[in-house]
Protein backbone atom coordinates (compact mmCIF):
# COMPACT_ATOMS: atom_id res chain seq x y z
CA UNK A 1 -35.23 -11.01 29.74
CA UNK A 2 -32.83 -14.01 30.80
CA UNK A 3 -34.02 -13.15 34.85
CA UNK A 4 -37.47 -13.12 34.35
CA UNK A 5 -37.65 -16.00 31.95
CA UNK A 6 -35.05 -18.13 34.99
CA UNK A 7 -37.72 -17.20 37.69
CA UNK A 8 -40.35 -17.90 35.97
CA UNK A 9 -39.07 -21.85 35.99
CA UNK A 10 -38.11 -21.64 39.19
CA UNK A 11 -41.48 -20.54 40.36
CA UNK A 12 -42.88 -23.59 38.13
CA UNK A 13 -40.48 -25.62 39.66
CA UNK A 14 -41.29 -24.95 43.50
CA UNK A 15 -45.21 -24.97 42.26
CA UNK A 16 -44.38 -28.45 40.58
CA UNK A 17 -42.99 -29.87 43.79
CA UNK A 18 -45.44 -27.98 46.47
CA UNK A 19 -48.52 -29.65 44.53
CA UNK A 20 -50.25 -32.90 44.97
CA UNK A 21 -48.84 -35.45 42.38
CA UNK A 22 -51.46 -35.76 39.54
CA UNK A 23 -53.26 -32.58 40.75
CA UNK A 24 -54.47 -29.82 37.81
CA UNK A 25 -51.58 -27.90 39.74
CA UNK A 26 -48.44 -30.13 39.17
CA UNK A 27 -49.58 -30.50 35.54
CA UNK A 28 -49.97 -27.08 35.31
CA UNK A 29 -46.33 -26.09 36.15
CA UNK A 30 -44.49 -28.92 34.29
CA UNK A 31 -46.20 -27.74 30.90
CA UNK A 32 -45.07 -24.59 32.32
CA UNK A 33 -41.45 -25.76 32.77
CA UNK A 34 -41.70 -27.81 29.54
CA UNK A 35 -42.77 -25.19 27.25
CA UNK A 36 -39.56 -22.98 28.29
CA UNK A 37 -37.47 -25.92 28.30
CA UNK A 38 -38.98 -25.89 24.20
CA UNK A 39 -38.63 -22.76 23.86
CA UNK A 40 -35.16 -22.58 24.52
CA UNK A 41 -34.44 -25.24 22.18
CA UNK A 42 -36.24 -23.75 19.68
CA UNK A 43 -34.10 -20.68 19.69
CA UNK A 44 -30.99 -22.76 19.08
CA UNK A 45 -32.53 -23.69 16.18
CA UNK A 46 -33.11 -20.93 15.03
CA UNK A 47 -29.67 -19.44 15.46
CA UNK A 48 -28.49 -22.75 13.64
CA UNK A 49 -30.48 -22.45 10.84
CA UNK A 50 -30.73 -18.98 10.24
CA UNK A 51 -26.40 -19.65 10.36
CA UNK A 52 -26.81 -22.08 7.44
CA UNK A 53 -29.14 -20.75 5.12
CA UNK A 54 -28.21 -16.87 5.33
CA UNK A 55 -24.69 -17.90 3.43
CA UNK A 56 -27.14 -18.90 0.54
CA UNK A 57 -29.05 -16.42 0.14
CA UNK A 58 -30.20 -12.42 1.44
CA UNK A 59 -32.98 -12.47 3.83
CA UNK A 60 -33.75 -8.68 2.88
CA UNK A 61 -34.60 -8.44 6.37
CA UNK A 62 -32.70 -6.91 9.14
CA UNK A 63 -35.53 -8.10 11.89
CA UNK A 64 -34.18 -12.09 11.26
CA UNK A 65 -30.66 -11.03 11.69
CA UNK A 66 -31.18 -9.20 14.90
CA UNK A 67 -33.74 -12.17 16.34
CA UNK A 68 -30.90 -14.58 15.49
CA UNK A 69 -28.19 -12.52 17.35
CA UNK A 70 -30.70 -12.03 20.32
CA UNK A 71 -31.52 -15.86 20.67
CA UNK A 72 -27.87 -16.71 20.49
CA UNK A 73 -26.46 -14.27 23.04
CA UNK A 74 -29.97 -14.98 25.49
CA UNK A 75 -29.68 -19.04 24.96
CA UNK A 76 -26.56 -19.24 27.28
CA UNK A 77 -28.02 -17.36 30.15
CA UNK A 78 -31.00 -20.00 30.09
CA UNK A 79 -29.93 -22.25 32.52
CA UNK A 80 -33.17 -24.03 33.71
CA UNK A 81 -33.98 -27.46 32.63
CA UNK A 82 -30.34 -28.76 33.61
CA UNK A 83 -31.41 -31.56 35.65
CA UNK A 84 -32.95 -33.59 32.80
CA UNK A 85 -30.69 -37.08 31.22
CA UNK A 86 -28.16 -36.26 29.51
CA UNK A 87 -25.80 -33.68 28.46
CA UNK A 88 -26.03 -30.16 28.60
CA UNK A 89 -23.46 -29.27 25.04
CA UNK A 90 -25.11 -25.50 24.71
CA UNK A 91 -22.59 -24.09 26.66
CA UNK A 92 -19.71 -26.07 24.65
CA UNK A 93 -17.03 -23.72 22.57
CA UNK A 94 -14.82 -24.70 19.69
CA UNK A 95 -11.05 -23.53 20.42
CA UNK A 96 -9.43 -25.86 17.61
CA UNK A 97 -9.50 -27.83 15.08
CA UNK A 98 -7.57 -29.97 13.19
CA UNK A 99 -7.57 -30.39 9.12
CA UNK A 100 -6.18 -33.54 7.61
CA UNK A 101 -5.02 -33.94 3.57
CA UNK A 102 -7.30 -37.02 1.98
CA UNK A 103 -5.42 -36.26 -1.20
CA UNK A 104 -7.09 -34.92 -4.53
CA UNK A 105 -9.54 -37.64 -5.49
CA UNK A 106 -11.72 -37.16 -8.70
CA UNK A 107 -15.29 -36.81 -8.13
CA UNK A 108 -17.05 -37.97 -10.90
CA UNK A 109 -20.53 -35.55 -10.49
CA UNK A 110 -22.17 -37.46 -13.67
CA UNK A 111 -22.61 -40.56 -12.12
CA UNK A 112 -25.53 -42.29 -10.40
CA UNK A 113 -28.50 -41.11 -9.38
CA UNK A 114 -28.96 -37.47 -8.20
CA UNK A 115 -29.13 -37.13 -4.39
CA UNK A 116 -32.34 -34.88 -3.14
CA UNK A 117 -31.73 -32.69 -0.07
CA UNK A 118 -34.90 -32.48 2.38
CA UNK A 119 -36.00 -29.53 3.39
CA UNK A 120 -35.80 -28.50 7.14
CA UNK A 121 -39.15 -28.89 8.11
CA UNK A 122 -39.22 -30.28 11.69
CA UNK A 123 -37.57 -27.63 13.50
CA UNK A 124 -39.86 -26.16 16.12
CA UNK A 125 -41.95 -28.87 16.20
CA UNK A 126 -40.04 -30.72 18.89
CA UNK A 127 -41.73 -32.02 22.53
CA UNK A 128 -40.21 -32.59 25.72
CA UNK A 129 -40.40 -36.36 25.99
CA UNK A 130 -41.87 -38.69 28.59
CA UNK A 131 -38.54 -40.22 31.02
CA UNK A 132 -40.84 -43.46 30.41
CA UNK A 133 -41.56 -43.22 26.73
CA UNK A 134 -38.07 -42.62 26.19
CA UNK A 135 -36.95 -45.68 28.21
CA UNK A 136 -39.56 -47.81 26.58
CA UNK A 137 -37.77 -46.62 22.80
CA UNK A 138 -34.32 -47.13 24.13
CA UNK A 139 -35.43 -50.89 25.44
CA UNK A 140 -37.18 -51.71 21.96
CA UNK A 141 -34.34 -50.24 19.93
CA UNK A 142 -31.92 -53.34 21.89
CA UNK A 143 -34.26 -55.66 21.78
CA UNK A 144 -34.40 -56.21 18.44
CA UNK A 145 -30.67 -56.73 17.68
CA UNK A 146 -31.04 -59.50 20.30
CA UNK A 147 -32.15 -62.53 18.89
CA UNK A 148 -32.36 -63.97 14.61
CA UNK A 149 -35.09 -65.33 12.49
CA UNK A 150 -38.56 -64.10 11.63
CA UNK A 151 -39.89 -62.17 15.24
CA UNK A 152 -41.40 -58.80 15.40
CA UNK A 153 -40.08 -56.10 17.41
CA UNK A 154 -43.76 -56.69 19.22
CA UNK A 155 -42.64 -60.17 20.36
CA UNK A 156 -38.89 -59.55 21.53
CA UNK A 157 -40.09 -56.05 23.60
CA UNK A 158 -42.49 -58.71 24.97
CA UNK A 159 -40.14 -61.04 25.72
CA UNK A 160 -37.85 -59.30 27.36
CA UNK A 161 -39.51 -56.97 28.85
CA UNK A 162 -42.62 -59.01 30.20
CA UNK A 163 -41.38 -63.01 30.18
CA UNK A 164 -38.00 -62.36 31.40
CA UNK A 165 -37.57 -59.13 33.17
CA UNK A 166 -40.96 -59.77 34.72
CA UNK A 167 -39.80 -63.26 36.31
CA UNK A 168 -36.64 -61.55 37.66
CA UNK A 169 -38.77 -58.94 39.58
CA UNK A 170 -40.31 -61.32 41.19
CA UNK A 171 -37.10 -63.05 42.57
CA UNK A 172 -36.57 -61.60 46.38
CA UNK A 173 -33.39 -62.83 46.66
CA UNK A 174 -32.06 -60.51 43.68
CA UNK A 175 -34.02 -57.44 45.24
CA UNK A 176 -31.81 -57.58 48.29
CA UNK A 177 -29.21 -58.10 46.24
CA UNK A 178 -29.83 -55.06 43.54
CA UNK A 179 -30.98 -53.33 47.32
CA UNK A 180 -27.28 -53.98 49.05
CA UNK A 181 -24.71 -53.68 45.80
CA UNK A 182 -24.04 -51.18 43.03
CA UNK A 183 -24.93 -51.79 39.64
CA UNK A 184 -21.45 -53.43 38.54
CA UNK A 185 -21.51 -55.54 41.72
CA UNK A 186 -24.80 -56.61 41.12
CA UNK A 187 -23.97 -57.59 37.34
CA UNK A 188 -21.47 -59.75 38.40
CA UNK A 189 -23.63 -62.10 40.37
CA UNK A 190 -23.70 -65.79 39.64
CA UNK A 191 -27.44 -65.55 41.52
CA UNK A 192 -28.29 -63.35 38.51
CA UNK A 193 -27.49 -65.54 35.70
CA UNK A 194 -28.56 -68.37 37.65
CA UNK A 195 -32.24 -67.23 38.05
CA UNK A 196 -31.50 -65.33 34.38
CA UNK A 197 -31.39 -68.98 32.92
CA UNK A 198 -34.06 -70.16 34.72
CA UNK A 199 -36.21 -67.44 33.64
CA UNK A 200 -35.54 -68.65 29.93
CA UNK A 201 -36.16 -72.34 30.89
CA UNK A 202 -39.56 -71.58 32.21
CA UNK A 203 -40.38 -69.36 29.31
CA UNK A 204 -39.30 -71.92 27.17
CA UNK A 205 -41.66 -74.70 29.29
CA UNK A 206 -44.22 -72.12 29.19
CA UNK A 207 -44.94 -71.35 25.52
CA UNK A 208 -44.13 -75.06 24.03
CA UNK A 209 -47.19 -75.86 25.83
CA UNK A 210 -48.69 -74.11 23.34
CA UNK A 211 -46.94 -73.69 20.28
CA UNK A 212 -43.62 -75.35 19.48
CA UNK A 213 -43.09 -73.03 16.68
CA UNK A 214 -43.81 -69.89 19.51
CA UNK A 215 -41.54 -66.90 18.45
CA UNK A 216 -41.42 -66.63 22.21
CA UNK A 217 -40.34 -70.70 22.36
CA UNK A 218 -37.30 -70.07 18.97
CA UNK A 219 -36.16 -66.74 21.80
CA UNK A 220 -36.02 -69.22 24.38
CA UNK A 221 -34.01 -71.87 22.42
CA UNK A 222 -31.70 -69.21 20.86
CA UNK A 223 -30.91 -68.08 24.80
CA UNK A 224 -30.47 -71.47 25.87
CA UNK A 225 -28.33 -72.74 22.91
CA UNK A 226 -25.95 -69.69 22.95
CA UNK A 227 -23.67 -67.92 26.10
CA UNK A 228 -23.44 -65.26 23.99
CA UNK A 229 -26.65 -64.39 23.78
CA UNK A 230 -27.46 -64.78 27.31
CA UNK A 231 -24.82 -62.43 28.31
CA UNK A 232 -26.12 -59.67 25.42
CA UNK A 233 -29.56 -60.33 26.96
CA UNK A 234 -28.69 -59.79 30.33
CA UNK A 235 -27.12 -56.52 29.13
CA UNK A 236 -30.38 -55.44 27.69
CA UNK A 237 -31.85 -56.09 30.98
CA UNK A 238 -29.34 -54.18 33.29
CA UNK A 239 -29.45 -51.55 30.09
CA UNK A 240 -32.06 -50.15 28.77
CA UNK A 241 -34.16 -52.78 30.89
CA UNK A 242 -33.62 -50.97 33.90
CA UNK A 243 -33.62 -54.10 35.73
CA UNK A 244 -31.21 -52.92 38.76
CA UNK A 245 -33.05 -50.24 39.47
CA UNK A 246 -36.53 -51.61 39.27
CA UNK A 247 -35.54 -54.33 41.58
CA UNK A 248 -34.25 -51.78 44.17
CA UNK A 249 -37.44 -49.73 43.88
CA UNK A 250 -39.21 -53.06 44.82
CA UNK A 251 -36.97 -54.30 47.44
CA UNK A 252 -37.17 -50.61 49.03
CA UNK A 253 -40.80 -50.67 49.24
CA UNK A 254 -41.72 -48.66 46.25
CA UNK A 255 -43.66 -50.48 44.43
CA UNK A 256 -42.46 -50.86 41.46
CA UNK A 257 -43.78 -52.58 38.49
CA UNK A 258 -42.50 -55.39 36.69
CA UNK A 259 -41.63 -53.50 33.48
CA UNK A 260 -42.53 -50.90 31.30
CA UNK A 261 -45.56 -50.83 29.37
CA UNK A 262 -45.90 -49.73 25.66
C-alpha cells in the first residue's frame, strides 16, 4: 500500500515538472500530489482522534479500531510531500517526560460560568495552502501589531506592503545589494534604512497632499517620530515581507513583482 501510494507522487511529481507551467497537465498532477499530501494528513487525524475519544466511550465496532491501527502504522512510511515549509514532526517519538508537583490547590468547580467544549468538526476538511496565500496571512498577521490608533488591517497590509515595500523594489542599488549579500548582511545595511526612511518621507509627502488626517499620513508620522518602529517595520519587511528575496528575484532578472497581492 505505502509503495504504490509513494510512486504514485513521484509519478505526479516528474509529470508536474515535465509539463508546461499553467498547462491542464501541471494542474493535473499537483491536485494529484495535493490530494495525497491531504490524505495523509487526514489519517493522522484520524489516529488522533479516534486515540481521544475511544477512552470515552465503546465504538462497538472493531472496523474503526483496525482503520486506526492501519493509518497509524501506514502514515510513517508516507514520505512524499517533504519538501514543503516547515517541519516534518510525524516521524517525532516521545522517550521521556518529566512531571513536576504544582501542589494541591482547591478547585472551586461551582464558580463562574460553565465552559462549553466544541465539538471536533473540522477535521478532514483541511486544504493544502497556496505558498502565496500563506505569505500574504503571515505579512497581514505583522502588520497589524505595527503601528497604534484607529487603522484597518486593509490600510497597514497596504502600507507596507504596497507604499513601502513597493518603493524599496524599485531601488537598484538595494537589488545588487540583496543580489551580492546574505540576508543578515543585507539587514545590516545603512543603504537600507537610509532609502527605508526615505520611503516613509515620500509616503508621508504623498498622502498629506491629500488628506492630513490619511491613516496612511498618522503610519508615516508614527515611523518617522519613533526608531523603534522603524526598526520593527523593517523587520516586517525582511520577515514576512519577503523583501530580500524579492529584491534578488528582481536584480537576477526574474521579474519579480513589487509585493504580494491580496
Amino acid at each position: 500500500m505505502a509503495s504504490r501510494l509513494l510512486q504514485t507522487y513521484a509519478e505526479a511529481k516528474r509529470a508536474y515538472e515535465a509539463a508546461a507551467p499553467g498547462s491542464q497537465q501541471a494542474q493535473t498532477a499537483k491536485d494529484r500530489m495535493e490530494a495525497l499530501i491531504l490524505f495523509k494528513s487526514d489519517m493522522a487525524a484520524y489516529v488522533r482522534m479516534y486515540g481521544f475519544l475511544s477512552q470515552i466511550f465503546d465504538y462497538g465496532n472493531t472496523d474503526v479500531e483496525k482503520r486506526s491501527i492501519f493509518f497509524r502504522l501506514l502514515h510513517p512510511l508516507l514520505t512524499f510531500g517533504r519538501e514543503r515549509e516547515g517541519v516534518d514532526l510525524s516521524a517525532l517519538k516521545l522517550t521521556a517526560y518529566t512531571i513536576k508537583s504544582l501542589g494541591n490547590p482547591t478547585l472551586n468547580l461551582a464558580a463562574g460560568e460553565p465552559q462549553k467544549l466544541y465539538v471536533v468538526d473540522e477535521a478532514g476538511t483541511g486544504a493544502v495552502q497556496d505558498k502565496t496565500k500563506i505569505a500574504l496571512a503571515e505579512l497581514i498577521a505583522k502588520v497589524n501589531d505595527l503601528f497604534e490608533g484607529d487603522l484597518t488591517p486593509g490600510d497597514k497590509l497596504v502600507y507596507v506592503n504596497d507604499d513601502i515595500k513597493g518603493k524599496l523594489m524599485q531601488s537598484d542599488k538595494l537589488a545588487e545589494q540583496a543580489l551580492n549579500n546574505k540576508k543578515e548582511q543585507f539587514a545590516s545595511s545603512p543603504d537600507l534604512d537610509k532609502e527605508l526612511e526615505d520611503a516613509i518621507m515620500d509616503a508621508h509627502s504623498a498622502h498629506s497632499a491629500h488628506s492630513a488626517h490619511s491613516a496612511h499620513s498618522a503610519m508615516s508620522r508614527q515611523a518617522l517620530g519613533s526608531a523603534a518602529v522603524r526598526a520593527d517595520l523593517k523587520a516586517v519587511l525582511l520577515g514576512a515581507g519577503k523583501l530580500w528575496e524579492g529584491l534578488r528575484t528582481r536584480a537576477g532578472g526574474a521579474g519579480g513583482g513589487p509585493g504580494l497581492s491580496p
